[in-house]
N, C-alpha and C. Protein backbone atom coordinates (compact mmCIF):
# COMPACT_ATOMS: atom_id res chain seq x y z
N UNK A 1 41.02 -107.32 -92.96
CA UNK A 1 40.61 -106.15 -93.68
C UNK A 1 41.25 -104.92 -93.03
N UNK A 2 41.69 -104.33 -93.82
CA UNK A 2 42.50 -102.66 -93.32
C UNK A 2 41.50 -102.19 -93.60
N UNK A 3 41.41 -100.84 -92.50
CA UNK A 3 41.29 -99.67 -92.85
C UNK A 3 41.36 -98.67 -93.07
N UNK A 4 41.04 -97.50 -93.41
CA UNK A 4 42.05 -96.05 -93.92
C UNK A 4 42.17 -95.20 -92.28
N UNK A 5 43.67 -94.95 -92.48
CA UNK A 5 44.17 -94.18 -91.48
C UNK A 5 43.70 -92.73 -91.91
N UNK A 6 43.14 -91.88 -90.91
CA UNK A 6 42.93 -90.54 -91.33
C UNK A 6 44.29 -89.74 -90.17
N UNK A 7 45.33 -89.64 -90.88
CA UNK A 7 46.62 -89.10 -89.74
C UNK A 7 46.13 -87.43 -89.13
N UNK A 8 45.15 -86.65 -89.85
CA UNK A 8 44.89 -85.88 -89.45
C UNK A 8 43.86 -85.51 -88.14
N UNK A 9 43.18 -86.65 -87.77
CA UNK A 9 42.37 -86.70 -86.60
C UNK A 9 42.99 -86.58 -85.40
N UNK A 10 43.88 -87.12 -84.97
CA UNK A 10 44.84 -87.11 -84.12
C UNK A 10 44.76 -85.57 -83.55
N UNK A 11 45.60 -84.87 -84.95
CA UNK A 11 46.34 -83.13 -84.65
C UNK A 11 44.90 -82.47 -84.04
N UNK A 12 43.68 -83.01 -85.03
CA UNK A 12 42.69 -82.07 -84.71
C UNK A 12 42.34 -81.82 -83.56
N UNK A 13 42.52 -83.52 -82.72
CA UNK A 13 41.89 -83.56 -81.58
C UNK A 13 43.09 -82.77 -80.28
N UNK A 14 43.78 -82.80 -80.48
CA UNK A 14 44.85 -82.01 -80.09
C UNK A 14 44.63 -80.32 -80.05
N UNK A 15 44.31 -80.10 -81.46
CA UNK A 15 43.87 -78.75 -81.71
C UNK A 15 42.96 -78.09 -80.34
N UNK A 16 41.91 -79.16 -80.75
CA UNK A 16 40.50 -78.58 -80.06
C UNK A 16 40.56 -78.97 -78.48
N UNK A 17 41.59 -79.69 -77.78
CA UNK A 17 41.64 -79.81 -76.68
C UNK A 17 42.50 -78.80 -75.81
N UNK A 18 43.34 -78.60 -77.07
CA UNK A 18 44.27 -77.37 -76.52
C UNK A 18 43.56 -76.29 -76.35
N UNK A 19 42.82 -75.58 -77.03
CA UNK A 19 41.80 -74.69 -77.22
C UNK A 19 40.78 -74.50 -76.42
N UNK A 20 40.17 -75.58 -75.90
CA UNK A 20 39.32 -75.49 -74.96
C UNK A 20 39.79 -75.58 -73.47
N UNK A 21 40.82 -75.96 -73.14
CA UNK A 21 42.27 -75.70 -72.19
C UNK A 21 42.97 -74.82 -71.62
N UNK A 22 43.02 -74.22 -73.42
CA UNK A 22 43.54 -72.53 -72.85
C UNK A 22 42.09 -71.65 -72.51
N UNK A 23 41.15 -71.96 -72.73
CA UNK A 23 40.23 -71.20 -72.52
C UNK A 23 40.01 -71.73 -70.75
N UNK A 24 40.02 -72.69 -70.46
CA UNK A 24 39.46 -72.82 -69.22
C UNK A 24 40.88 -72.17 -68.37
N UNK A 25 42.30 -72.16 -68.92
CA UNK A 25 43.12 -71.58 -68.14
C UNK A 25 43.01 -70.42 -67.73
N UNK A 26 42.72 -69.49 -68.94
CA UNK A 26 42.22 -68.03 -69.26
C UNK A 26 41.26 -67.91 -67.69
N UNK A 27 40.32 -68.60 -67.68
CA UNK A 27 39.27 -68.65 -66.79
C UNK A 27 39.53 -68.37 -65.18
N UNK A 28 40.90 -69.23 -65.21
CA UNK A 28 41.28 -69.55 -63.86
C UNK A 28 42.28 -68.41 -63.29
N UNK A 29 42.91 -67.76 -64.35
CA UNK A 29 44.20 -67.12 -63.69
C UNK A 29 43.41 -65.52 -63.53
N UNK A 30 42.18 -65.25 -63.72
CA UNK A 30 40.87 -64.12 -63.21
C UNK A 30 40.34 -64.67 -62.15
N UNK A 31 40.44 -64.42 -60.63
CA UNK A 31 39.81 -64.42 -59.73
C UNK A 31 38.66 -63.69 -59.95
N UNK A 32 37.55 -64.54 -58.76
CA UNK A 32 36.30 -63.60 -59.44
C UNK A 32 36.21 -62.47 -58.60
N UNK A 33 35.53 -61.43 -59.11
CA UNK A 33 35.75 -60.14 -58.80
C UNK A 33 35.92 -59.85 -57.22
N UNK A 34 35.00 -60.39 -56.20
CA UNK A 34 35.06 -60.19 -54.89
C UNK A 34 36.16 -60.50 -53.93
N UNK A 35 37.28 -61.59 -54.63
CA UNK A 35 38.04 -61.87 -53.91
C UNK A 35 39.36 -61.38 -54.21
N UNK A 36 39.83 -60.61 -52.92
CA UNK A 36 41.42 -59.82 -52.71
C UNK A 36 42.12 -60.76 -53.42
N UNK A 37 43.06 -59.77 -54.63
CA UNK A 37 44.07 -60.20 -54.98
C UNK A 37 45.41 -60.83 -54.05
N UNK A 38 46.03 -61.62 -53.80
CA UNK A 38 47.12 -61.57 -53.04
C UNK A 38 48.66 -62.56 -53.63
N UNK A 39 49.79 -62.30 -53.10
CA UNK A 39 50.38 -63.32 -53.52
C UNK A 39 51.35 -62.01 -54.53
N UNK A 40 52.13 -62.39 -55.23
CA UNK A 40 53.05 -61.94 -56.17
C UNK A 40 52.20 -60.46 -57.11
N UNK A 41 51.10 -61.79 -57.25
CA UNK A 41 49.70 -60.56 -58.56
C UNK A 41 49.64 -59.37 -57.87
N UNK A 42 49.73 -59.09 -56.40
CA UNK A 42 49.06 -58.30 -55.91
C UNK A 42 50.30 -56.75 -56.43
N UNK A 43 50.97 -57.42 -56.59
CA UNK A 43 52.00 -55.78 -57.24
C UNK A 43 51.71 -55.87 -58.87
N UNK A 44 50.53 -56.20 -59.29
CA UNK A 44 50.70 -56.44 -60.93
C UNK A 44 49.07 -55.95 -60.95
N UNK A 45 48.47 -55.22 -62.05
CA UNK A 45 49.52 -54.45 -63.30
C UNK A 45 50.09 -53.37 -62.42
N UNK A 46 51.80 -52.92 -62.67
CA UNK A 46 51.53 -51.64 -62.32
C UNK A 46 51.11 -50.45 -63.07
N UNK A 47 50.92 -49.72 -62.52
CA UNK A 47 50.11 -48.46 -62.98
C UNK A 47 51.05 -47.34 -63.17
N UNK A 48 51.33 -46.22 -63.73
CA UNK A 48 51.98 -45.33 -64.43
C UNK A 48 51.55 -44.06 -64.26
N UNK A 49 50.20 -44.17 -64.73
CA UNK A 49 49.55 -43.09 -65.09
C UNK A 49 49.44 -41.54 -65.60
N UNK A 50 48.31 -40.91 -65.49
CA UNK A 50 48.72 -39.87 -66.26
C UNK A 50 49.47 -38.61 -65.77
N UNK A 51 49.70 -37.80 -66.70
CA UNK A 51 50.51 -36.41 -65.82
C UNK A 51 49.51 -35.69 -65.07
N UNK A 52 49.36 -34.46 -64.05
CA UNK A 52 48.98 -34.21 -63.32
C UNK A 52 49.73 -32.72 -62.58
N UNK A 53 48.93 -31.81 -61.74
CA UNK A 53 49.05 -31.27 -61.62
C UNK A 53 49.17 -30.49 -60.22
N UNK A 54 49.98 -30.13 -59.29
CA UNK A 54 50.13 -29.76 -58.19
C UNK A 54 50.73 -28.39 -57.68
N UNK A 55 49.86 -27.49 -57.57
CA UNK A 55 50.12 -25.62 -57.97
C UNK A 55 50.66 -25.54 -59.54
N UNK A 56 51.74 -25.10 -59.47
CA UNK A 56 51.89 -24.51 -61.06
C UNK A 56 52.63 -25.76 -61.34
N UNK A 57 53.07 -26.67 -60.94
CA UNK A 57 54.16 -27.71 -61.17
C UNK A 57 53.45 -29.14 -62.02
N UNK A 58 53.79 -29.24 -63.21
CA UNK A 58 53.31 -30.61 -63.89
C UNK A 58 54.20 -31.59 -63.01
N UNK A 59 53.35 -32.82 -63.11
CA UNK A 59 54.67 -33.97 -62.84
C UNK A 59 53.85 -35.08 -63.42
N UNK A 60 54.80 -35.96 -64.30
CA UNK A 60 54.66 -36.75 -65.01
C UNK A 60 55.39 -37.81 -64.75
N UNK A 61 54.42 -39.05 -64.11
CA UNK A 61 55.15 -40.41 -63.78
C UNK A 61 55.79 -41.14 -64.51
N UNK A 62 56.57 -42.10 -64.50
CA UNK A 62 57.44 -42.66 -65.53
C UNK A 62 58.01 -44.01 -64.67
N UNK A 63 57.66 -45.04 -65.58
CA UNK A 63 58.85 -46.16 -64.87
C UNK A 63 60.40 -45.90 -65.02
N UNK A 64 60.86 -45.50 -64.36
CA UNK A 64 62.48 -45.08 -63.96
C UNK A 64 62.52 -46.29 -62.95
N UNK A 65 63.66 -47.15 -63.43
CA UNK A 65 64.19 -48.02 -62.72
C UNK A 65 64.82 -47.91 -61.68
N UNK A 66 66.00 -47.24 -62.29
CA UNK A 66 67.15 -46.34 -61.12
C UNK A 66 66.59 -45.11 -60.97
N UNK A 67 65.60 -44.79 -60.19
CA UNK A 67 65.66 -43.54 -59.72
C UNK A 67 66.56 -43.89 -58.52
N UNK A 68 66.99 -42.57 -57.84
CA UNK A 68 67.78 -42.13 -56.54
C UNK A 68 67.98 -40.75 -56.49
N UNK A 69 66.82 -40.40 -55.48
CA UNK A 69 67.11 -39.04 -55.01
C UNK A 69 66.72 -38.94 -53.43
N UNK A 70 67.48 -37.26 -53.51
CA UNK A 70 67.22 -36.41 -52.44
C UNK A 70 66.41 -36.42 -51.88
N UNK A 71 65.70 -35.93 -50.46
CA UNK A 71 64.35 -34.68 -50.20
C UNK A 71 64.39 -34.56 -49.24
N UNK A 72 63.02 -34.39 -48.60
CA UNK A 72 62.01 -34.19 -47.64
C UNK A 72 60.88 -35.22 -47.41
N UNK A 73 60.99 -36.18 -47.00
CA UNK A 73 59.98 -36.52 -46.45
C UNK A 73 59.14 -36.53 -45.22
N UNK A 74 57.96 -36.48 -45.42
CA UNK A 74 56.92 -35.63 -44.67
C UNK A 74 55.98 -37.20 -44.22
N UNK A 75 55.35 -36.78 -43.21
CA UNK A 75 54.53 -37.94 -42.45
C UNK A 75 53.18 -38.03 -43.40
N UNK A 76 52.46 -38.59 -44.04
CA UNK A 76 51.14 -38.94 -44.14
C UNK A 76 50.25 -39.87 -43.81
N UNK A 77 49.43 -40.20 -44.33
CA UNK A 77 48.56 -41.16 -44.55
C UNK A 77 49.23 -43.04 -44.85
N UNK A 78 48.03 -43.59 -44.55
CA UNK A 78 48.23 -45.33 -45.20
C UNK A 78 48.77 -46.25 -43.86
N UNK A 79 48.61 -47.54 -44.20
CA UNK A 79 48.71 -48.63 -43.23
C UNK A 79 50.03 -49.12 -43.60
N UNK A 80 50.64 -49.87 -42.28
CA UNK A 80 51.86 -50.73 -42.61
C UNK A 80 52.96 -49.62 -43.33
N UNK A 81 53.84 -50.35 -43.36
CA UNK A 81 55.11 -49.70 -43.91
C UNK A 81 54.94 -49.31 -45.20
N UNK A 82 54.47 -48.14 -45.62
CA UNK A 82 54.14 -47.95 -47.08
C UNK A 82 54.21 -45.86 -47.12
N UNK A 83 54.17 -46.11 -48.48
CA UNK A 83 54.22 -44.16 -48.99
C UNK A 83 53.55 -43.87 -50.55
N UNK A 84 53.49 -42.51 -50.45
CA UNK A 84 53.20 -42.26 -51.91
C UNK A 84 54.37 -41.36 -52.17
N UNK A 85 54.58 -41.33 -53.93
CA UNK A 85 55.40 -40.53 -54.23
C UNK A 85 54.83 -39.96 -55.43
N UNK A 86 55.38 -38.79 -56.16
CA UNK A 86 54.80 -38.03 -57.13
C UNK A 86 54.95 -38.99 -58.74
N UNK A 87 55.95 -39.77 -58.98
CA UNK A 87 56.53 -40.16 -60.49
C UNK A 87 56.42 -41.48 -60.59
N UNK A 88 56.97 -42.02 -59.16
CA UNK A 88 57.34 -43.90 -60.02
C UNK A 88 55.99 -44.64 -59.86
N UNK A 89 56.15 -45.56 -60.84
CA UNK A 89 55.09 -46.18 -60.77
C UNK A 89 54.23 -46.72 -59.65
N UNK A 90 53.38 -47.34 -59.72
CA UNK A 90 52.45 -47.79 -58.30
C UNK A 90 51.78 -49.47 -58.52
N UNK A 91 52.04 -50.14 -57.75
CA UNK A 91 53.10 -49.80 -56.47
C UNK A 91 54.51 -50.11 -56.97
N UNK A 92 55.54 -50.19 -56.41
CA UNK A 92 56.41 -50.45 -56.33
C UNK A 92 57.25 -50.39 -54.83
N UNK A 93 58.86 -50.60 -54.96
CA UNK A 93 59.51 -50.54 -53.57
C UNK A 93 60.61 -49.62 -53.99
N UNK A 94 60.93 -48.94 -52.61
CA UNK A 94 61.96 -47.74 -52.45
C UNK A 94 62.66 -48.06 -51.11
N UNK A 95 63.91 -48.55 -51.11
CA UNK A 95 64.45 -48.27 -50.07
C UNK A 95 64.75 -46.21 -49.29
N UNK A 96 64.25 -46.14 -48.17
CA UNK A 96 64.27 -44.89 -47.94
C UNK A 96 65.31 -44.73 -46.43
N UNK A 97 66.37 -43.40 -46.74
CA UNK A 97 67.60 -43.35 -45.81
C UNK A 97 67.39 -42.12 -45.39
N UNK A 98 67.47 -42.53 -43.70
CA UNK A 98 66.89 -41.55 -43.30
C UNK A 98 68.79 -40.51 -43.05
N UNK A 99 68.93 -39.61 -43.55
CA UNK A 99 70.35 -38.66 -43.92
C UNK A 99 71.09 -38.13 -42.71
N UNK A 100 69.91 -38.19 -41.27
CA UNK A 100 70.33 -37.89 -40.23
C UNK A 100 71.06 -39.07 -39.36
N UNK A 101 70.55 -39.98 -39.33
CA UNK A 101 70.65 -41.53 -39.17
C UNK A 101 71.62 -41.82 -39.51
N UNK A 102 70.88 -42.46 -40.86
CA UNK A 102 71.44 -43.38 -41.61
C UNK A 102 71.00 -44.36 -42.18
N UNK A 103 69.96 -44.77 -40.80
CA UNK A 103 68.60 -45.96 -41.14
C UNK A 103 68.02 -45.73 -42.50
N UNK A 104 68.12 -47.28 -42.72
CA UNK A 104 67.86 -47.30 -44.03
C UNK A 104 66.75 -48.16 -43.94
N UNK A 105 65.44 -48.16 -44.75
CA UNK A 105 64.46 -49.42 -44.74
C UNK A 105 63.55 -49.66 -45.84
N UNK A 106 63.01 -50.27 -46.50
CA UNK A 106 62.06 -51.10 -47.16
C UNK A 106 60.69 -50.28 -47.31
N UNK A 107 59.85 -49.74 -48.07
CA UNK A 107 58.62 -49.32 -48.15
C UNK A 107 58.31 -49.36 -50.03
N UNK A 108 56.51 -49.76 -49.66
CA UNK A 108 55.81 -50.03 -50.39
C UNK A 108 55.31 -49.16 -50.91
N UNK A 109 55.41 -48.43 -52.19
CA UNK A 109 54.69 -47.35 -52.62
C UNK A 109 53.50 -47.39 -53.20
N UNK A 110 52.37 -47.13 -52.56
CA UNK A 110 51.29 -47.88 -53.35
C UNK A 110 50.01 -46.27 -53.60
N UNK A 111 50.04 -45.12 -53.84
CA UNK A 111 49.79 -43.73 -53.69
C UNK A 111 50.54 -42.64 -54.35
N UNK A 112 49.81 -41.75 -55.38
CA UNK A 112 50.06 -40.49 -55.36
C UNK A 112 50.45 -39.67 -54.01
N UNK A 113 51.39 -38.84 -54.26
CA UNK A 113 51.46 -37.58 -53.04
C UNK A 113 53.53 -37.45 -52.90
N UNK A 114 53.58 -37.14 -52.20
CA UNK A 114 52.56 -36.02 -51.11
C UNK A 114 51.71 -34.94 -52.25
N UNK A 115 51.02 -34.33 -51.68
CA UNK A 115 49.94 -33.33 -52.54
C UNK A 115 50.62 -31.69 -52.23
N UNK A 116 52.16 -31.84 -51.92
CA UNK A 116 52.65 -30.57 -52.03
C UNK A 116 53.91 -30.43 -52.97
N UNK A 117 54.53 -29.89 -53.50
CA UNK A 117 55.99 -29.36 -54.25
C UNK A 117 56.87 -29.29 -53.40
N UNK A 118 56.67 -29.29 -51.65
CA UNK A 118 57.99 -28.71 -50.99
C UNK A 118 58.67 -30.46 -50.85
N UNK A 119 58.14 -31.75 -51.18
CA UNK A 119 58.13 -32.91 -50.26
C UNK A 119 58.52 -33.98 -51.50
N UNK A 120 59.48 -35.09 -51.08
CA UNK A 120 59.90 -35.80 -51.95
C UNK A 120 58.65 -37.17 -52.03
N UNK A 121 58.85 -37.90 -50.92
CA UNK A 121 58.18 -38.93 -50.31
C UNK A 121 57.26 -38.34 -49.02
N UNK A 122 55.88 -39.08 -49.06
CA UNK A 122 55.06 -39.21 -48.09
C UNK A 122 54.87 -40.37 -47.43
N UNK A 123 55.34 -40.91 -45.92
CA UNK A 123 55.24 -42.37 -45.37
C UNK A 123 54.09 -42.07 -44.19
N UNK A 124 53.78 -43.23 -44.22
CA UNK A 124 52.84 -43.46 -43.40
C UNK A 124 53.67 -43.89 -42.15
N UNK A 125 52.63 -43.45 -41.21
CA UNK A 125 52.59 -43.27 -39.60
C UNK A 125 53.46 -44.63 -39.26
N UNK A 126 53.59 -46.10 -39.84
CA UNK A 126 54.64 -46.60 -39.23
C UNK A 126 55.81 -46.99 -40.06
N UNK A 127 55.95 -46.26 -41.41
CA UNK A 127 57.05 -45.49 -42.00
C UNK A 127 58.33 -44.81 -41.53
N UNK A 128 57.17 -43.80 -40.66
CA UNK A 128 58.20 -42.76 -40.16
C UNK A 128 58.54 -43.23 -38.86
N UNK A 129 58.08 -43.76 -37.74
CA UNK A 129 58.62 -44.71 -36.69
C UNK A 129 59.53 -45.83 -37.19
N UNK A 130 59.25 -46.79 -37.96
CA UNK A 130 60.58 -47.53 -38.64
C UNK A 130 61.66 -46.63 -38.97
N UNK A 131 61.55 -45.54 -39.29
CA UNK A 131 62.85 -45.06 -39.89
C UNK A 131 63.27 -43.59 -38.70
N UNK A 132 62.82 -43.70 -37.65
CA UNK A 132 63.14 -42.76 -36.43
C UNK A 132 63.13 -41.70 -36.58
N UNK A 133 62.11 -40.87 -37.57
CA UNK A 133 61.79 -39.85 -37.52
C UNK A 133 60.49 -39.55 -36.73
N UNK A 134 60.60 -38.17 -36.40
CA UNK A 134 59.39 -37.82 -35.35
C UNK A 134 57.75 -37.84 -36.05
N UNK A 135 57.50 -38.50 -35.30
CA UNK A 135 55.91 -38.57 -35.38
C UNK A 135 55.57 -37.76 -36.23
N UNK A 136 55.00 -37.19 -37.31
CA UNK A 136 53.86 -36.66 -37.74
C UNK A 136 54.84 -35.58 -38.41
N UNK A 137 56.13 -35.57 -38.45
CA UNK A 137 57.43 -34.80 -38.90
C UNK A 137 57.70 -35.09 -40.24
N UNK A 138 58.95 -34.05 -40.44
CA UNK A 138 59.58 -34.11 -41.42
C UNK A 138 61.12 -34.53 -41.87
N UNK A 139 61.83 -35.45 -42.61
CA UNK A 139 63.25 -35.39 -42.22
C UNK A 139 63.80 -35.47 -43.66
N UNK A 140 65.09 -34.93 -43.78
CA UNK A 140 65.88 -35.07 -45.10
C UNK A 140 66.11 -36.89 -45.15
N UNK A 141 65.72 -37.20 -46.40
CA UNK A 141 66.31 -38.34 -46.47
C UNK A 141 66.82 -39.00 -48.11
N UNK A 142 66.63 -39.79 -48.73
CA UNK A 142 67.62 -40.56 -50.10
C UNK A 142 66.05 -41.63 -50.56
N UNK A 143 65.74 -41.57 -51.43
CA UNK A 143 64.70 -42.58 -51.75
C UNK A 143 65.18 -43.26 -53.33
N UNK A 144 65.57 -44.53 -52.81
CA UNK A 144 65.73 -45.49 -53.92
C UNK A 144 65.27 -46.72 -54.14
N UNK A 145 64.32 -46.54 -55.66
CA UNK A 145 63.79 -47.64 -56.04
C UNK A 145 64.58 -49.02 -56.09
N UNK A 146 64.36 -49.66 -55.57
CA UNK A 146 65.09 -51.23 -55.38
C UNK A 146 64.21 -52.12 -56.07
N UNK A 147 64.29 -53.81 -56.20
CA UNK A 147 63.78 -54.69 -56.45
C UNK A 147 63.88 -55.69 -55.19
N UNK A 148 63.39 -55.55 -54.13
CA UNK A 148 63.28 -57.04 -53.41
C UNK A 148 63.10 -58.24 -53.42
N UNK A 149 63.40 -58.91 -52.59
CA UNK A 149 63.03 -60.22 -53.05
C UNK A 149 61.21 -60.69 -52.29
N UNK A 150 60.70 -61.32 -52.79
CA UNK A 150 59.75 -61.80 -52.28
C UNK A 150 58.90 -62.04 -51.06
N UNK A 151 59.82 -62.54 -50.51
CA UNK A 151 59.87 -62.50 -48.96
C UNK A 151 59.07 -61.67 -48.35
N UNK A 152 60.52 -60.25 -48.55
CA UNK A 152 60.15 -58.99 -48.07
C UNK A 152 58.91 -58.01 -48.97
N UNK A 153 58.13 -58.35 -50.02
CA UNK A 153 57.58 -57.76 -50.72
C UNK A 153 56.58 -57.96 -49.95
N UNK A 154 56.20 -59.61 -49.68
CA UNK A 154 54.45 -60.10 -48.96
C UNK A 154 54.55 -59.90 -47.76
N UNK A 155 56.34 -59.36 -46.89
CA UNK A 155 55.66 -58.57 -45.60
C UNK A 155 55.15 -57.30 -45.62
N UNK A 156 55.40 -57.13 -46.46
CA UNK A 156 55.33 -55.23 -46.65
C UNK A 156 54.10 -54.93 -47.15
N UNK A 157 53.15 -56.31 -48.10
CA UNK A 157 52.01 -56.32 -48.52
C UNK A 157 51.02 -56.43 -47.74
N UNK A 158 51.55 -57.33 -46.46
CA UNK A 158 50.76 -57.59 -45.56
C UNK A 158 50.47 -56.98 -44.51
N UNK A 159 50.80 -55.62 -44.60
CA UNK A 159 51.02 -54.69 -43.26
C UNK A 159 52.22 -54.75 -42.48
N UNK A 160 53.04 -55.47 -42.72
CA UNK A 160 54.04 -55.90 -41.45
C UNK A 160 55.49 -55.09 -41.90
N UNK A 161 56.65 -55.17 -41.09
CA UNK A 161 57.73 -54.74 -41.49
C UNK A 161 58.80 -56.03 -41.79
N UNK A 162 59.61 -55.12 -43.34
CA UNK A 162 60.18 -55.80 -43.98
C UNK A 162 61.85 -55.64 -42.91
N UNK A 163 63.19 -56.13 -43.05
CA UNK A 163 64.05 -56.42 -41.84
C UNK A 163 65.01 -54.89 -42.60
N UNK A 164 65.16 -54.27 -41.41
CA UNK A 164 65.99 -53.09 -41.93
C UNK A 164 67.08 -53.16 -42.64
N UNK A 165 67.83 -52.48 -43.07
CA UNK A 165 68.42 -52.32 -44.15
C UNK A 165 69.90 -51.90 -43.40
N UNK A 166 71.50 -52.46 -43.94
CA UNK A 166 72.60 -51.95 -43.38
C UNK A 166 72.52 -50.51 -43.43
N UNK A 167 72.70 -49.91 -42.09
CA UNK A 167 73.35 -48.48 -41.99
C UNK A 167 73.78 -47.75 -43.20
N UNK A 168 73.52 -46.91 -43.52
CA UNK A 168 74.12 -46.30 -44.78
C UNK A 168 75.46 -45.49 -43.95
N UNK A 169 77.07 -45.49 -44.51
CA UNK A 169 78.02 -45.18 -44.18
C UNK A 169 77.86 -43.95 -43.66
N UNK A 170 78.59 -42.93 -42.51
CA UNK A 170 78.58 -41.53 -42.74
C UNK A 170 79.62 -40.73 -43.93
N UNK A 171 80.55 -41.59 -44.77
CA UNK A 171 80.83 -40.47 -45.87
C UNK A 171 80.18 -40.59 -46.95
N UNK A 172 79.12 -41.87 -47.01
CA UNK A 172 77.90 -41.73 -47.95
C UNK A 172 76.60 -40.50 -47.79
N UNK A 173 76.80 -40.50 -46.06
CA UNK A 173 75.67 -39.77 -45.81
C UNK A 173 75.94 -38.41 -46.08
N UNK A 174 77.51 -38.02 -45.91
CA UNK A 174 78.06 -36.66 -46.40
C UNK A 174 77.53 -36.26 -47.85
N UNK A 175 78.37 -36.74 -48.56
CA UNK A 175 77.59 -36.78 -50.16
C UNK A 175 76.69 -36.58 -50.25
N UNK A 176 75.12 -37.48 -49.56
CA UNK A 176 73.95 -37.03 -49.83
C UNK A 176 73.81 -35.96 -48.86
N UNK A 177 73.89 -35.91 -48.33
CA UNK A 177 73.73 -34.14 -47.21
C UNK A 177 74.14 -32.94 -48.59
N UNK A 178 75.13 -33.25 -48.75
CA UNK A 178 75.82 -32.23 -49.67
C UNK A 178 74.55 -31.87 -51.21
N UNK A 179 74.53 -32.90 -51.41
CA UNK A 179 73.58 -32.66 -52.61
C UNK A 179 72.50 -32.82 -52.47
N UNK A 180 71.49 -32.94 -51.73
CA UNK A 180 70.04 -32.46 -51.34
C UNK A 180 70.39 -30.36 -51.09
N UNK A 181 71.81 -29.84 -50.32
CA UNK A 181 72.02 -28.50 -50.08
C UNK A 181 72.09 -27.99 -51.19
N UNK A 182 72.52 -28.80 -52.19
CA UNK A 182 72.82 -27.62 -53.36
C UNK A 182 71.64 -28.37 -54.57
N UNK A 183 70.72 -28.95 -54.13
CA UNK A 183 69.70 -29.16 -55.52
C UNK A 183 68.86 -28.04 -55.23
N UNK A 184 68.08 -27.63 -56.59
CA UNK A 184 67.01 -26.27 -56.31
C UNK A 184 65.65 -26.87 -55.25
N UNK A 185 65.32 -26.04 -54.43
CA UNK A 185 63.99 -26.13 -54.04
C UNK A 185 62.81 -26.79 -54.71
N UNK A 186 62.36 -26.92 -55.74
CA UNK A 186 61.33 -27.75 -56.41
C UNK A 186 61.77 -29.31 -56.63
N UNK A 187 61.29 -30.49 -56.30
CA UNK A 187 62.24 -31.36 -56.36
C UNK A 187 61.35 -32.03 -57.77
């Protein structure tokens, strides 16, 4: 005796296993609230945010890939090799050259600031020792957003220092000397 094939039971059960699958995946890739993000996630979502205001000066953040500029950076706040800056997103990474030097190195931007108009980048206390500027100082330097590799992202996440960066040339460093002198004062 045959009996009737129903070919559609199969898909259904498929359907509803998939479904209840993706739901338990859904489940899993949300740590529950108490426990530190870490690992790759920990630079995700980044954040953008809104425009803002510092004396008379708007500044409005933006994911800019290639940024590369000029300034001043000034000593602040934060742990491990890390800074805030006024525009790029958060966090992200900036290789930062120090113009007197040359030293070039790795930092984590994870902060608004500096909270003045005269200052490009703000690094924290072992920021500015990685990159041989004086304690609690100020130095002309080049800040460019990079993409690292991994490695160096979860040392830099982890408080620790990421491996310095080749010397930046001195007729590179000319160039940027030259054009930090002739950009206007407001950066």
């Amino acid at each position: 005796m045959r009996f009737p094939v129903n070919h559609a039971l199969p898909l259904a059960a498929l359907i509803l296993l998939g479904a209840a699958g993706g739901a338990y995946a859904a489940d899993r890739k949300q740590p529950p609230p108490d426990v530190p993000v870490t690992g790759p996630a920990a630079d995700y979502p980044v954040v953008v945010g809104e425009p803002y205001t510092i004396g008379s000066t708007v500044w409005t953040p933006v994911d800019q890939l290639n940024y590369d500029a000029v300034g001043t950076a000034v000593a602040g706040e934060g742990a491990g090799i890390s800074g805030a800056h006024k525009t790029l997103p958060l966090p992200c990474y900036v290789e930062v050259t120090a113009l007197g030097s040359g030293r070039t190195i790795l930092v984590r931007l994870e902060r608004r600031g500096p909270m003045s108009n005269d200052a490009l980048v703000e690094l924290s206390p072992d920021a500015i020792a990685q990159l041989g500027l004086p304690p609690g100082g100020r130095g002309s330097v080049r800040v460019r957003r990079v993409n690292p590799p991994e490695q160096e992202r979860a040392v830099l996440r982890n408080g620790g220092h990421a491996p310095e960066r080749m010397e930046t040339p001195e007729g590179l460093l000319k160039v940027l000397r030259r054009k930090l002198a002739n950009q206007s004062p407001l950066l």
